[in-house]
C-alpha atoms as a PDB file:
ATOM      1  CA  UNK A   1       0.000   0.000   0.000  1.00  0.00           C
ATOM      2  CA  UNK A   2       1.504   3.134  -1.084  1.00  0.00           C
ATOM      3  CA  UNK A   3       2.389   5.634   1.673  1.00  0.00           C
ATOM      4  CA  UNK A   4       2.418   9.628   1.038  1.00  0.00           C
ATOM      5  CA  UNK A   5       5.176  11.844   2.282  1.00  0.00           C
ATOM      6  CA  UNK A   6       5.968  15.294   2.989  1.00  0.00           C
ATOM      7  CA  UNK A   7       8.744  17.474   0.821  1.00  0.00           C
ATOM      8  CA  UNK A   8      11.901  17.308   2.798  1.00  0.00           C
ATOM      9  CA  UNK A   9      11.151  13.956   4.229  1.00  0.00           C
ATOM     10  CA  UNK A  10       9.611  16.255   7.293  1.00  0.00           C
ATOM     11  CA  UNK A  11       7.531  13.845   9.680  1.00  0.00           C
ATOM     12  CA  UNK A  12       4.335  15.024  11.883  1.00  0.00           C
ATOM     13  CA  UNK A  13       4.385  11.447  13.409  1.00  0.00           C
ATOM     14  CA  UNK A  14       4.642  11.794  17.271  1.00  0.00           C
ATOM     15  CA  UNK A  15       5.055   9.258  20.171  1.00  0.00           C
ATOM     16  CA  UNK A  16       2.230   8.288  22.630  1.00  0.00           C
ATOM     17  CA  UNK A  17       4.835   9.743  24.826  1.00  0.00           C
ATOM     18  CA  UNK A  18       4.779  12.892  23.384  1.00  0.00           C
ATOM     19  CA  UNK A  19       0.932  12.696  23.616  1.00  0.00           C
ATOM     20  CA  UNK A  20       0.812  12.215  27.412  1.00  0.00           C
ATOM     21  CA  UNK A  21       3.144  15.073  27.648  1.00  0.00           C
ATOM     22  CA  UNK A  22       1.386  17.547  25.869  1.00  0.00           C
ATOM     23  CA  UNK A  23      -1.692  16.258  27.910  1.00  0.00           C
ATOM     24  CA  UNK A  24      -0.274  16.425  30.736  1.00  0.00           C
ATOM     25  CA  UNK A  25       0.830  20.684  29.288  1.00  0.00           C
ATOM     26  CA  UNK A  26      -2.786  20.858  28.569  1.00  0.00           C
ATOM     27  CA  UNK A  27      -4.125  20.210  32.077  1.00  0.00           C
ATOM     28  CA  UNK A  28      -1.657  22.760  33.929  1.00  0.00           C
ATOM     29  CA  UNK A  29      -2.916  25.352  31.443  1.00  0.00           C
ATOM     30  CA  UNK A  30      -5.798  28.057  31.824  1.00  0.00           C
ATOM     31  CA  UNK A  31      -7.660  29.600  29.081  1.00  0.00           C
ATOM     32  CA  UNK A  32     -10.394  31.945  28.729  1.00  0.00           C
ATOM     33  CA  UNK A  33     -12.870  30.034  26.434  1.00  0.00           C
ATOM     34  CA  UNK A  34     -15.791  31.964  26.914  1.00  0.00           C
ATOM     35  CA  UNK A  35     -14.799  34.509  23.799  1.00  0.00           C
ATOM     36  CA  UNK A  36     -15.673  33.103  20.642  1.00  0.00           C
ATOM     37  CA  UNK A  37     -15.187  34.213  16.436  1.00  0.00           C
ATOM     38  CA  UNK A  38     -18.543  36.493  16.044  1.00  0.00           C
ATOM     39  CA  UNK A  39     -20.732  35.976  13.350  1.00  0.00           C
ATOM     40  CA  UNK A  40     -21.193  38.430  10.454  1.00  0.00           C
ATOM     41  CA  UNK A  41     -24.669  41.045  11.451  1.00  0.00           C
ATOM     42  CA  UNK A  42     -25.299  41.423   7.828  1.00  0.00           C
ATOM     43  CA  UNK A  43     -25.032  37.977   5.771  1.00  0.00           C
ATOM     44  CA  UNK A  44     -25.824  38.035   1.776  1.00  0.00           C
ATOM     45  CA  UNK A  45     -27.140  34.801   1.462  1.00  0.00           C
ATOM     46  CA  UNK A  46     -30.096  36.031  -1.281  1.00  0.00           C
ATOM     47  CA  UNK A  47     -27.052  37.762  -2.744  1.00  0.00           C
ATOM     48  CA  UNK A  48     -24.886  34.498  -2.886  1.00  0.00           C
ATOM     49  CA  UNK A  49     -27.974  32.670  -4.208  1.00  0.00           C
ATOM     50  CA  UNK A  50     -28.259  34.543  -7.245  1.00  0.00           C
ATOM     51  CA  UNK A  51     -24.863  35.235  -8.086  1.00  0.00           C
ATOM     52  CA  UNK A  52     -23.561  34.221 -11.158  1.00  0.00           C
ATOM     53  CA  UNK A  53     -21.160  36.433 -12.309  1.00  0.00           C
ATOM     54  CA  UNK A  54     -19.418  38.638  -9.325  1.00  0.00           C
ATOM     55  CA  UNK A  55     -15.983  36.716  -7.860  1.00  0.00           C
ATOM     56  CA  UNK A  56     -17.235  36.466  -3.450  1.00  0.00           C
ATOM     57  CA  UNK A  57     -15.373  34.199  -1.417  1.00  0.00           C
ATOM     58  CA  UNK A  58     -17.046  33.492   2.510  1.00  0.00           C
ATOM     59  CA  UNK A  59     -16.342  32.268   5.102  1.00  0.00           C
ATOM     60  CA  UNK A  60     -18.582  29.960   6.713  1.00  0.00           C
ATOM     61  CA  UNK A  61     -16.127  28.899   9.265  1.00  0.00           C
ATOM     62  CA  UNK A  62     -12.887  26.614  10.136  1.00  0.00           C
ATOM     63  CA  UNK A  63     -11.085  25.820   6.744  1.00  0.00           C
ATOM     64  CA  UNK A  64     -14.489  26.306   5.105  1.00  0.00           C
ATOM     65  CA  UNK A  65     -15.089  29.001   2.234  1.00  0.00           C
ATOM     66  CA  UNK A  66     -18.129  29.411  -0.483  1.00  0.00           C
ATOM     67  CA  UNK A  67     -16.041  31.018  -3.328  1.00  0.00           C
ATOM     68  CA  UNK A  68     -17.842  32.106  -6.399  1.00  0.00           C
ATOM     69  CA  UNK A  69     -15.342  32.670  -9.604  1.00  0.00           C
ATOM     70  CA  UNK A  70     -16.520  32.949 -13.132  1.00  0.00           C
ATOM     71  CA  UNK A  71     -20.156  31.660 -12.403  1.00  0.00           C
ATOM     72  CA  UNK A  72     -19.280  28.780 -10.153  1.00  0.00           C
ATOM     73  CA  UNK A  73     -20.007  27.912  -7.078  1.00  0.00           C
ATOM     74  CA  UNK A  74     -17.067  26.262  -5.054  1.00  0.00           C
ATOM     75  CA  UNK A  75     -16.656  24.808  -1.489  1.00  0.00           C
ATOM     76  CA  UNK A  76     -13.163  24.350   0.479  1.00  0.00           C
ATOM     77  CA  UNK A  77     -12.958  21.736   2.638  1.00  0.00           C
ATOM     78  CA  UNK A  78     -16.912  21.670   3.466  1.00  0.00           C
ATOM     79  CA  UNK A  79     -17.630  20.353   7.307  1.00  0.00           C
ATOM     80  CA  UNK A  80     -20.583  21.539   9.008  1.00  0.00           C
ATOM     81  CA  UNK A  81     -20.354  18.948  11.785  1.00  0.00           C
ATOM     82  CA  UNK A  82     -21.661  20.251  15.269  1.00  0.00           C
ATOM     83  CA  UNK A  83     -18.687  18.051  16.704  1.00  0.00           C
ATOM     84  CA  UNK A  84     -15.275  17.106  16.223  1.00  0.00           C
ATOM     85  CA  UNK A  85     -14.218  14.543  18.515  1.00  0.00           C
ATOM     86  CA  UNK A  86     -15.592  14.874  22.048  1.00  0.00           C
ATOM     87  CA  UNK A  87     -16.286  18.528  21.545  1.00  0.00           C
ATOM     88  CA  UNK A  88     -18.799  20.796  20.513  1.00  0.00           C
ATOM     89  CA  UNK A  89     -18.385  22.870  17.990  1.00  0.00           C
ATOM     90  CA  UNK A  90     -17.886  26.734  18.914  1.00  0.00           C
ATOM     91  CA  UNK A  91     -19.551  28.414  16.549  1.00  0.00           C
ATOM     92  CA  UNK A  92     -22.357  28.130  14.639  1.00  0.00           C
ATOM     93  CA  UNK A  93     -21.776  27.712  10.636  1.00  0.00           C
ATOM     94  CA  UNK A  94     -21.350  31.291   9.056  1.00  0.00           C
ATOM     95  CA  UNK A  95     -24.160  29.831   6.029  1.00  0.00           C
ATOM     96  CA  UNK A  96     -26.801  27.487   7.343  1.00  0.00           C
ATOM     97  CA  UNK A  97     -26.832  24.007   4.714  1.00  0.00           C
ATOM     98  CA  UNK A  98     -30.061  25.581   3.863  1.00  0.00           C
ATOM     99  CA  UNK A  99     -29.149  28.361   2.703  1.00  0.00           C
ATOM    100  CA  UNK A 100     -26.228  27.384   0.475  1.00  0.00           C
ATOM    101  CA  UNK A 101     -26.581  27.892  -3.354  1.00  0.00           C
ATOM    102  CA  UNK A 102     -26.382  24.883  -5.558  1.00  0.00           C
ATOM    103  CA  UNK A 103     -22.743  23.782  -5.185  1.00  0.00           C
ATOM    104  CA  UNK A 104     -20.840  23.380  -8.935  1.00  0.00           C
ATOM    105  CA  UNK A 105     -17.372  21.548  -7.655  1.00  0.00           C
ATOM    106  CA  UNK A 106     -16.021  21.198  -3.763  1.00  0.00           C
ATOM    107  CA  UNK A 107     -12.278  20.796  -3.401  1.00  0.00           C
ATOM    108  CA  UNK A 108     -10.745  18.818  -0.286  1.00  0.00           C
ATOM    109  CA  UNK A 109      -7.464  19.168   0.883  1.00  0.00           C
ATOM    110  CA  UNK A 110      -7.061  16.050   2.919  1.00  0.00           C
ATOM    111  CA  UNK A 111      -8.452  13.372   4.473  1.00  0.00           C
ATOM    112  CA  UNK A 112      -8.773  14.296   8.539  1.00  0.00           C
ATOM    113  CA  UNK A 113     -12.373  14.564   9.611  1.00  0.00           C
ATOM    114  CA  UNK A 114     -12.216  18.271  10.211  1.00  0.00           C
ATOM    115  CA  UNK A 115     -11.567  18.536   6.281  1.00  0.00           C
ATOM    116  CA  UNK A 116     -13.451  15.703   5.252  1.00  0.00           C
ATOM    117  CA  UNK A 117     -16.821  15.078   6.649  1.00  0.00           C
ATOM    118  CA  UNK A 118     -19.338  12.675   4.485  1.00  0.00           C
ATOM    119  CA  UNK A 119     -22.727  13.559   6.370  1.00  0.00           C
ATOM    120  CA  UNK A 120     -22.229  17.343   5.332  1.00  0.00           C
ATOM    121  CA  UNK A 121     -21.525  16.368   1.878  1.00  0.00           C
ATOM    122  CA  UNK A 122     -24.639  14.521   1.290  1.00  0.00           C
ATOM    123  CA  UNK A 123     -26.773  17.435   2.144  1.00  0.00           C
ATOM    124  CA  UNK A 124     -25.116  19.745  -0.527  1.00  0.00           C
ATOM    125  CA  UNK A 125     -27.420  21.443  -3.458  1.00  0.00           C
ATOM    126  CA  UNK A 126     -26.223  20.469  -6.717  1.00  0.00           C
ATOM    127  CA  UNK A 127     -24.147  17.361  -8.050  1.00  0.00           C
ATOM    128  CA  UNK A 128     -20.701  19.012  -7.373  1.00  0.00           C
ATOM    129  CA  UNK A 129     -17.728  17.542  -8.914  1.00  0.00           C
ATOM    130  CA  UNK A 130     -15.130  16.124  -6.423  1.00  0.00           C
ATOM    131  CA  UNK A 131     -11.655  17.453  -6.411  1.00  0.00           C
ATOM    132  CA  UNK A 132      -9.829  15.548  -3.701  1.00  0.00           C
ATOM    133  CA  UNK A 133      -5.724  14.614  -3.467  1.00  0.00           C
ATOM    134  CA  UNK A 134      -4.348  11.417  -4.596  1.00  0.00           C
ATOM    135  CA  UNK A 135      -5.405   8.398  -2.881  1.00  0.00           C
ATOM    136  CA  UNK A 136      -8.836   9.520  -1.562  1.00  0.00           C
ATOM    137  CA  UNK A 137     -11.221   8.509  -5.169  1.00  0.00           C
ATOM    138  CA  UNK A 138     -11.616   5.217  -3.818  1.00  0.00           C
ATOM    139  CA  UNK A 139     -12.956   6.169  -0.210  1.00  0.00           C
ATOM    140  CA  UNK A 140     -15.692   8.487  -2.080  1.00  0.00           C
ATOM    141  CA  UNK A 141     -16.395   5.565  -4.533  1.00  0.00           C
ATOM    142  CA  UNK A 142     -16.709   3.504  -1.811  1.00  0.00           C
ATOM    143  CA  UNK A 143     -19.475   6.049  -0.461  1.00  0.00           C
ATOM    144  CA  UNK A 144     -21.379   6.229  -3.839  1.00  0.00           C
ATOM    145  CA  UNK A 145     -19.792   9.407  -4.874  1.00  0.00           C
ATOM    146  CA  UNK A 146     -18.638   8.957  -8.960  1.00  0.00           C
ATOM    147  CA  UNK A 147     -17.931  12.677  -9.992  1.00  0.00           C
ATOM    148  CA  UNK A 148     -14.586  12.598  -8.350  1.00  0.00           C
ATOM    149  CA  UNK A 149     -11.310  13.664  -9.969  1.00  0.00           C
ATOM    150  CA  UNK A 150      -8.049  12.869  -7.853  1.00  0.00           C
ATOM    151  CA  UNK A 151      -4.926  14.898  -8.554  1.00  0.00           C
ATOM    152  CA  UNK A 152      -1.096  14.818  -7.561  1.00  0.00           C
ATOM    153  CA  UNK A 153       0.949  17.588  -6.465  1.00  0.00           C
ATOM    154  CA  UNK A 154       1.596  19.813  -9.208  1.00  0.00           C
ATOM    155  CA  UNK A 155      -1.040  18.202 -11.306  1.00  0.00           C
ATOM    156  CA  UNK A 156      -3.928  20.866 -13.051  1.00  0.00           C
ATOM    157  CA  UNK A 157      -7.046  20.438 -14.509  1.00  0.00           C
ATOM    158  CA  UNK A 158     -10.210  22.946 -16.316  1.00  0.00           C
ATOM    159  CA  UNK A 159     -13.227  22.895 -15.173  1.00  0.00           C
ATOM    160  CA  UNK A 160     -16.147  25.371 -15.598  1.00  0.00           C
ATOM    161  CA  UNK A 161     -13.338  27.489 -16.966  1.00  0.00           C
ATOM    162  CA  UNK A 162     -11.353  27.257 -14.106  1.00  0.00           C
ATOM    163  CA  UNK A 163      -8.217  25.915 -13.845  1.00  0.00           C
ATOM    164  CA  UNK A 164      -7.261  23.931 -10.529  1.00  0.00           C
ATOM    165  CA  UNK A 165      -4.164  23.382  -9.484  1.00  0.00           C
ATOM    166  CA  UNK A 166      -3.265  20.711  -6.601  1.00  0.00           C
ATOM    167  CA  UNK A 167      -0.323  21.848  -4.753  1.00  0.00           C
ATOM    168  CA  UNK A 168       1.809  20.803  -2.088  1.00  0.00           C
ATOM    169  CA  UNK A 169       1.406  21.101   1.711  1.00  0.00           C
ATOM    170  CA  UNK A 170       3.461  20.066   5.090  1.00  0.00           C
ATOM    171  CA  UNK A 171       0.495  17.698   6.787  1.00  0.00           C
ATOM    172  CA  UNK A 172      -0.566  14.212   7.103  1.00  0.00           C
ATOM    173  CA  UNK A 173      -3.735  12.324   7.358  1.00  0.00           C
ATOM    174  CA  UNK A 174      -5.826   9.446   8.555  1.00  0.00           C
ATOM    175  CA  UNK A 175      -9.189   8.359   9.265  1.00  0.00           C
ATOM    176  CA  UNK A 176      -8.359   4.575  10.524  1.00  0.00           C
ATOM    177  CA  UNK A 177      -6.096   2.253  12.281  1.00  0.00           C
ATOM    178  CA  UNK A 178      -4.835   1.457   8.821  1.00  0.00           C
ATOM    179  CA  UNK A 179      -4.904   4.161   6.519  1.00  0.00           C
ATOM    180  CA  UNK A 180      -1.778   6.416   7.819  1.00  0.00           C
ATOM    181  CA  UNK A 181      -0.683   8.714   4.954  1.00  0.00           C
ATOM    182  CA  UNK A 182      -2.185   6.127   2.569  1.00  0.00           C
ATOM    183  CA  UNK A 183      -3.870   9.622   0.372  1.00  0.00           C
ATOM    184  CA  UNK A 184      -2.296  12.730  -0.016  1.00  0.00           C
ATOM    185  CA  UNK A 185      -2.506  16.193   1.291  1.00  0.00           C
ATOM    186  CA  UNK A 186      -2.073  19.576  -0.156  1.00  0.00           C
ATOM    187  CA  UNK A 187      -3.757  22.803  -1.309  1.00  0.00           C
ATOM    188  CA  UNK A 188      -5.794  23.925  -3.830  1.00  0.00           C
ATOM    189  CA  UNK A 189      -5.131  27.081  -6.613  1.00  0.00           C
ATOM    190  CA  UNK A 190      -7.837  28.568  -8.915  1.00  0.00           C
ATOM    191  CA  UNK A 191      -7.248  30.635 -11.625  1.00  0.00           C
ATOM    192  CA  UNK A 192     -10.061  32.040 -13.805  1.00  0.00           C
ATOM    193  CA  UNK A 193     -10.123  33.013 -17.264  1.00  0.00           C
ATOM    194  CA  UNK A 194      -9.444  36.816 -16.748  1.00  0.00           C
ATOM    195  CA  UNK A 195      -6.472  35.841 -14.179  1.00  0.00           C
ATOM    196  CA  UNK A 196      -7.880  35.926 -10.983  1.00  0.00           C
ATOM    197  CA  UNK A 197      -5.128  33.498  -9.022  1.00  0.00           C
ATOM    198  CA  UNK A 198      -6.987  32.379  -5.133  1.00  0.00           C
ATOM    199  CA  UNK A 199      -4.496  29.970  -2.937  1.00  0.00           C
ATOM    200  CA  UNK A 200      -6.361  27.763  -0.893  1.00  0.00           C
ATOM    201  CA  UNK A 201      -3.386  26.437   1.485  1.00  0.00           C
ATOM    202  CA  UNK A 202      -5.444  23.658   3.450  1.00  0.00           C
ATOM    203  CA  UNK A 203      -3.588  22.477   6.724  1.00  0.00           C
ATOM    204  CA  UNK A 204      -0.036  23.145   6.607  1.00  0.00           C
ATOM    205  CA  UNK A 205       2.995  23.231   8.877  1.00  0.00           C
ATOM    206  CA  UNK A 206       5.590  26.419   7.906  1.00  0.00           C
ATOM    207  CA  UNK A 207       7.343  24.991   5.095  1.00  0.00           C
ATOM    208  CA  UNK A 208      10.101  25.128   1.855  1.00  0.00           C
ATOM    209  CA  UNK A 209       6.842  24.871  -1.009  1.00  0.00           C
ATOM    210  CA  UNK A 210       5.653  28.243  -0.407  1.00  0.00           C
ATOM    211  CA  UNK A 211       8.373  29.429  -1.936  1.00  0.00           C
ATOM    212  CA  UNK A 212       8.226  26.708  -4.858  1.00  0.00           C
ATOM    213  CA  UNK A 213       4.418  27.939  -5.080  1.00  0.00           C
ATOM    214  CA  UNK A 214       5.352  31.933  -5.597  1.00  0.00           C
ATOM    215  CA  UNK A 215       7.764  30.779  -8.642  1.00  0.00           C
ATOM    216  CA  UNK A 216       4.724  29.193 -10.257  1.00  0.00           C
ATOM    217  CA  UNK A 217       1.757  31.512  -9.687  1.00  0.00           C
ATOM    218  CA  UNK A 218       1.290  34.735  -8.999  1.00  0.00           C
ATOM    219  CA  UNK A 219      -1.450  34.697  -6.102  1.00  0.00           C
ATOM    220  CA  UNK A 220      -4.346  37.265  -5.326  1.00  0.00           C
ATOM    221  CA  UNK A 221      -5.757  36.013  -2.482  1.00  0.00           C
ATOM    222  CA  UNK A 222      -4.454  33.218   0.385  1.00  0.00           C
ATOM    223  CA  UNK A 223      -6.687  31.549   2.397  1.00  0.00           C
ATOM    224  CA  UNK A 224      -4.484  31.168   5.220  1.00  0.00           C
ATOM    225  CA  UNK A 225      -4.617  28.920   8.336  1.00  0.00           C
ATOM    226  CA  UNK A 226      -3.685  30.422  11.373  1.00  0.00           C
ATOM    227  CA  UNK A 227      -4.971  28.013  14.133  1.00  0.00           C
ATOM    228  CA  UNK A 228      -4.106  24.451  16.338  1.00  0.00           C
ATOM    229  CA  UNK A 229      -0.445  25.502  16.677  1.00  0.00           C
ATOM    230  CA  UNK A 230      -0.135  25.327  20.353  1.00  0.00           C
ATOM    231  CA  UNK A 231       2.075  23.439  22.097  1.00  0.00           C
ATOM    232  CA  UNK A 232       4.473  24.507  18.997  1.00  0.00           C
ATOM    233  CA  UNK A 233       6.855  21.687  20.062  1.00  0.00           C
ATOM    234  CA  UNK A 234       3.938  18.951  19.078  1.00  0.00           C
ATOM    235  CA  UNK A 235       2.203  20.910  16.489  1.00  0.00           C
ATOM    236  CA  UNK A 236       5.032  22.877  14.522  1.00  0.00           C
ATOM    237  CA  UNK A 237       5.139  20.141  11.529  1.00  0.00           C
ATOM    238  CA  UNK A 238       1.518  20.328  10.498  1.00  0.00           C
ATOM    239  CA  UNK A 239      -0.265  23.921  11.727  1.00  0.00           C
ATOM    240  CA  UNK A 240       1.397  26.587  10.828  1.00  0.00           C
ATOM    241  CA  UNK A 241       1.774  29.710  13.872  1.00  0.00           C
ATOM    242  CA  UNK A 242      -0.057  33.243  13.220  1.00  0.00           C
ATOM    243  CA  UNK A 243       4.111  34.087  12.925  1.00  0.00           C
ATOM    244  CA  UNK A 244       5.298  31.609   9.934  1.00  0.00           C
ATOM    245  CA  UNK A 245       1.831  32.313   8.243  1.00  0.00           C
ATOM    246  CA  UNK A 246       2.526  35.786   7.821  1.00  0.00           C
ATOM    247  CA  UNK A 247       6.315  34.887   6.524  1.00  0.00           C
ATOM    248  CA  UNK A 248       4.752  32.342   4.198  1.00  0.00           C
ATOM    249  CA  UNK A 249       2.496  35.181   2.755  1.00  0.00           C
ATOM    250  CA  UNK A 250       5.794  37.564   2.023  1.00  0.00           C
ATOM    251  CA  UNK A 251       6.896  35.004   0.745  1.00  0.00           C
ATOM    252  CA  UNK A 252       4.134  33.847  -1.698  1.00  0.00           C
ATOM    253  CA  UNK A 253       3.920  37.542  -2.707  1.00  0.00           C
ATOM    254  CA  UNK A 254       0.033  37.241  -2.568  1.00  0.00           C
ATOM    255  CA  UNK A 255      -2.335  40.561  -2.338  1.00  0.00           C
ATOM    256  CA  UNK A 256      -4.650  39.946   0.159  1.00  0.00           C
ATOM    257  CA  UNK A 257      -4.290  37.361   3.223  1.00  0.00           C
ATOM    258  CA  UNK A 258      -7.507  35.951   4.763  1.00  0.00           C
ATOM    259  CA  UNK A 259      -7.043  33.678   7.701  1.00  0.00           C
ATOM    260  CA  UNK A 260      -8.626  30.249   8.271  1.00  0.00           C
ATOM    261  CA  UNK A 261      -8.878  27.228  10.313  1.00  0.00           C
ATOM    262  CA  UNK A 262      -9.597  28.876  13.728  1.00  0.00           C
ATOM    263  CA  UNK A 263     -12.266  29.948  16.581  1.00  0.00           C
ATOM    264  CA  UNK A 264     -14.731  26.611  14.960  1.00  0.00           C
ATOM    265  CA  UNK A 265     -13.278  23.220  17.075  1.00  0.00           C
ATOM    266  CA  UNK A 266     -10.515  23.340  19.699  1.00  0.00           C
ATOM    267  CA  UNK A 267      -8.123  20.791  18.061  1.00  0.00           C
ATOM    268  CA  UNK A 268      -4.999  21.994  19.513  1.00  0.00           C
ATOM    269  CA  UNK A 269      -4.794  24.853  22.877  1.00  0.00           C
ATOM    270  CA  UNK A 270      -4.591  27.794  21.523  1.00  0.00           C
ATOM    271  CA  UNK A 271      -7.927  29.354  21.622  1.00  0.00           C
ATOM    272  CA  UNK A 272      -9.526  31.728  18.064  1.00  0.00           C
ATOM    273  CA  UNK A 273      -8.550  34.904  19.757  1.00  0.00           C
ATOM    274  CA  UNK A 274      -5.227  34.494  20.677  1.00  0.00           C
ATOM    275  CA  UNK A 275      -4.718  33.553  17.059  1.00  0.00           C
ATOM    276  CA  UNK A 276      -5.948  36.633  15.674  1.00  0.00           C
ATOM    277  CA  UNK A 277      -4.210  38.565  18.701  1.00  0.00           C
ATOM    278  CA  UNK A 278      -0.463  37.230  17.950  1.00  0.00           C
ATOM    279  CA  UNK A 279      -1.611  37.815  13.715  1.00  0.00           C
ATOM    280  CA  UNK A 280      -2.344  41.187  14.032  1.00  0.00           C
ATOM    281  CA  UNK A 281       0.685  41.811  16.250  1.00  0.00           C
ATOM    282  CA  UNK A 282       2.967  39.767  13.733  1.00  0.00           C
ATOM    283  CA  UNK A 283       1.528  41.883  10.845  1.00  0.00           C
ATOM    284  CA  UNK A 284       2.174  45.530  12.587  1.00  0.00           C
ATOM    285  CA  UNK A 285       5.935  44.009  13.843  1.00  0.00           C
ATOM    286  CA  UNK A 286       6.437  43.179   9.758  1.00  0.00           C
ATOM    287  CA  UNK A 287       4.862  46.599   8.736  1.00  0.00           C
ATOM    288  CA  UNK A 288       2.307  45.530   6.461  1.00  0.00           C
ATOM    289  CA  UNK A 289      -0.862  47.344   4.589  1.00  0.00           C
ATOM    290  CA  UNK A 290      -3.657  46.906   6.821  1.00  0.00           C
ATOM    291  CA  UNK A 291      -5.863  46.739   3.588  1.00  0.00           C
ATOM    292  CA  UNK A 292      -3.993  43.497   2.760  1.00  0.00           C
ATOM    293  CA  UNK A 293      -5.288  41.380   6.040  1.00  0.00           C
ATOM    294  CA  UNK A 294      -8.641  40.569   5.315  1.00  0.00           C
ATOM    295  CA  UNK A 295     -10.188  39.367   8.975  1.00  0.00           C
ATOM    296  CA  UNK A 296     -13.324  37.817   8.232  1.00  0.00           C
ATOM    297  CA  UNK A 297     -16.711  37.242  10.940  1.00  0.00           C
ATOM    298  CA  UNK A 298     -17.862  33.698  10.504  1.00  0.00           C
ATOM    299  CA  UNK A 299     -20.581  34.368   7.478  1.00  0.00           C
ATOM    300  CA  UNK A 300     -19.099  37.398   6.201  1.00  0.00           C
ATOM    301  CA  UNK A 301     -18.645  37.866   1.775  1.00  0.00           C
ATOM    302  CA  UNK A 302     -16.007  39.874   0.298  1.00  0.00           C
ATOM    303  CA  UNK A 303     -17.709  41.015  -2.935  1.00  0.00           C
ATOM    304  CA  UNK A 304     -15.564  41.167  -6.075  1.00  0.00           C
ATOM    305  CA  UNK A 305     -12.037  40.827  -5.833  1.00  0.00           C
ATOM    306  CA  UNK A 306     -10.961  43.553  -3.487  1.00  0.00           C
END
């Protein structure tokens, strides 16, 4: 059975020693969990449902975005799962199931169940086309899902005038006893007709392809993750820190950053807030545009590519 690795030969595997230690961190540890990611006061869902032909990207929460480029409607990563584990979720969804548009293609970036989460994709609108990394067609065979197009790093395809690209990431996945690393991992880039270039990173430690990325494409938007990087000593090789995210963007050269993949499920100790709090600090201590960090309330729509 093939195994899938990261570039470098970089590891996330840790011991059950290393587990009962960062338990044993997580315990002695006090957080204030009683602040939560807001929800937007003034969602467009009738706007989303009828849009056709404005570029919007929202964020309904976690690594989850609607993105609408040249008349398609596209889902990241789609989990609207009230639980993750033994926890509830935080948050509520930033778009209700219900009120979704009908869904044209979904992209996934890896396997984990906060990524990948079969009982929200059988209540999607539409017949989406699945875009998922190497390894996972069979699973979503297996589940009775047959529009399903599995790509390698570095591999492209058109679709509804898009072009998706399937890029590399610093992760690592499983769903089983038995299925360690058995698909792949990665990110997703879409690039419409008139040039519009959106970087979906997915779940990524800090690492050497986001430089190999920026000498490919030149990126408009990166939907960043920001969140689960605490204790950095355990979680350093897959989730990126508010810090290395903000060097990664530099690096990628990108326009606007939009952070992800925090304040929806506690999967690591850091809470939503102190990611945004040590982002924004990281981002006045490099001296960036304000204009450029686009902080999103779960629900909110950025309207045309701004």
């Amino acid at each position: 059975m093939k195994r899938f690795a990261n570039l470098d030969n970089v590891t996330s595997y840790k011991s059950f020693k290393d587990l009962r230690k960062w338990q044993k961190e997580r315990r002695a540890k006090v957080k204030d969990l009683s602040v939560n990611i807001e929800q937007c006061p003034t969602k467009q869902q009738r706007e989303l449902k009828e849009n056709r032909s404005l570029t919007s990207y929202t964020w309904v929460g976690h690594s989850t975005f609607l993105i609408q480029l040249n008349g398609q409607n596209i889902l990241t990563d789609p989990v609207w799962a009230k639980r993750m584990g033994f926890d509830k979720r935080l948050t509520e969804p930033g778009i209700s199931l219900a009120d979704l548009p009908e869904i044209d293609l979904v992209v996934i970036s890896h396997g984990h169940y906060d990524h990948l989460d079969f009982p929200t994709l059988k209540k999607l609108k539409g017949n989406p086309h699945y875009f998922v990394p190497v390894g996972l067609k069979s699973l979503f065979m297996r589940k009775g899902y047959h529009k399903v197009t599995e790509l390698s790093w570095w591999d492209s395809i058109e679709h509804g005038g898009i072009t998706l690209h399937f890029v590399p990431a610093q992760h690592w996945t499983r769903r089983s006893l038995r299925d360690m690393n058995t698909s792949h991992w990665g990110g997703w880039i879409f690039q419409t007709p008139n040039k519009e270039t959106f970087y979906f990173v997915g779940d990524t430690g800090y690492f050497s392809g986001f430089k190999q990325i920026a000498e490919r494409f030149m990126i408009d938007t990166v939907f960043m993750p920001i969140g689960a990087f605490e204790p950095e000593w355990f979680m350093a090789p897959a989730h990126i820190s508010p810090e290395d995210s903000v060097k990664a963007f530099i690096e990628l050269g990108a326009k606007f950053f939009v952070p992800m993949h925090y304040g929806a499920y506690r999967l690591a100790d850091d809470t939503g807030p102190e990611a945004l709090e040590r982002l924004y600090r990281e981002w006045e201590n490099q001296k960036l545009p304000e204009e450029q960090l686009k902080v999103l309330l779960h629900g909110e729509t950025v309207m045309g590519n701004k």
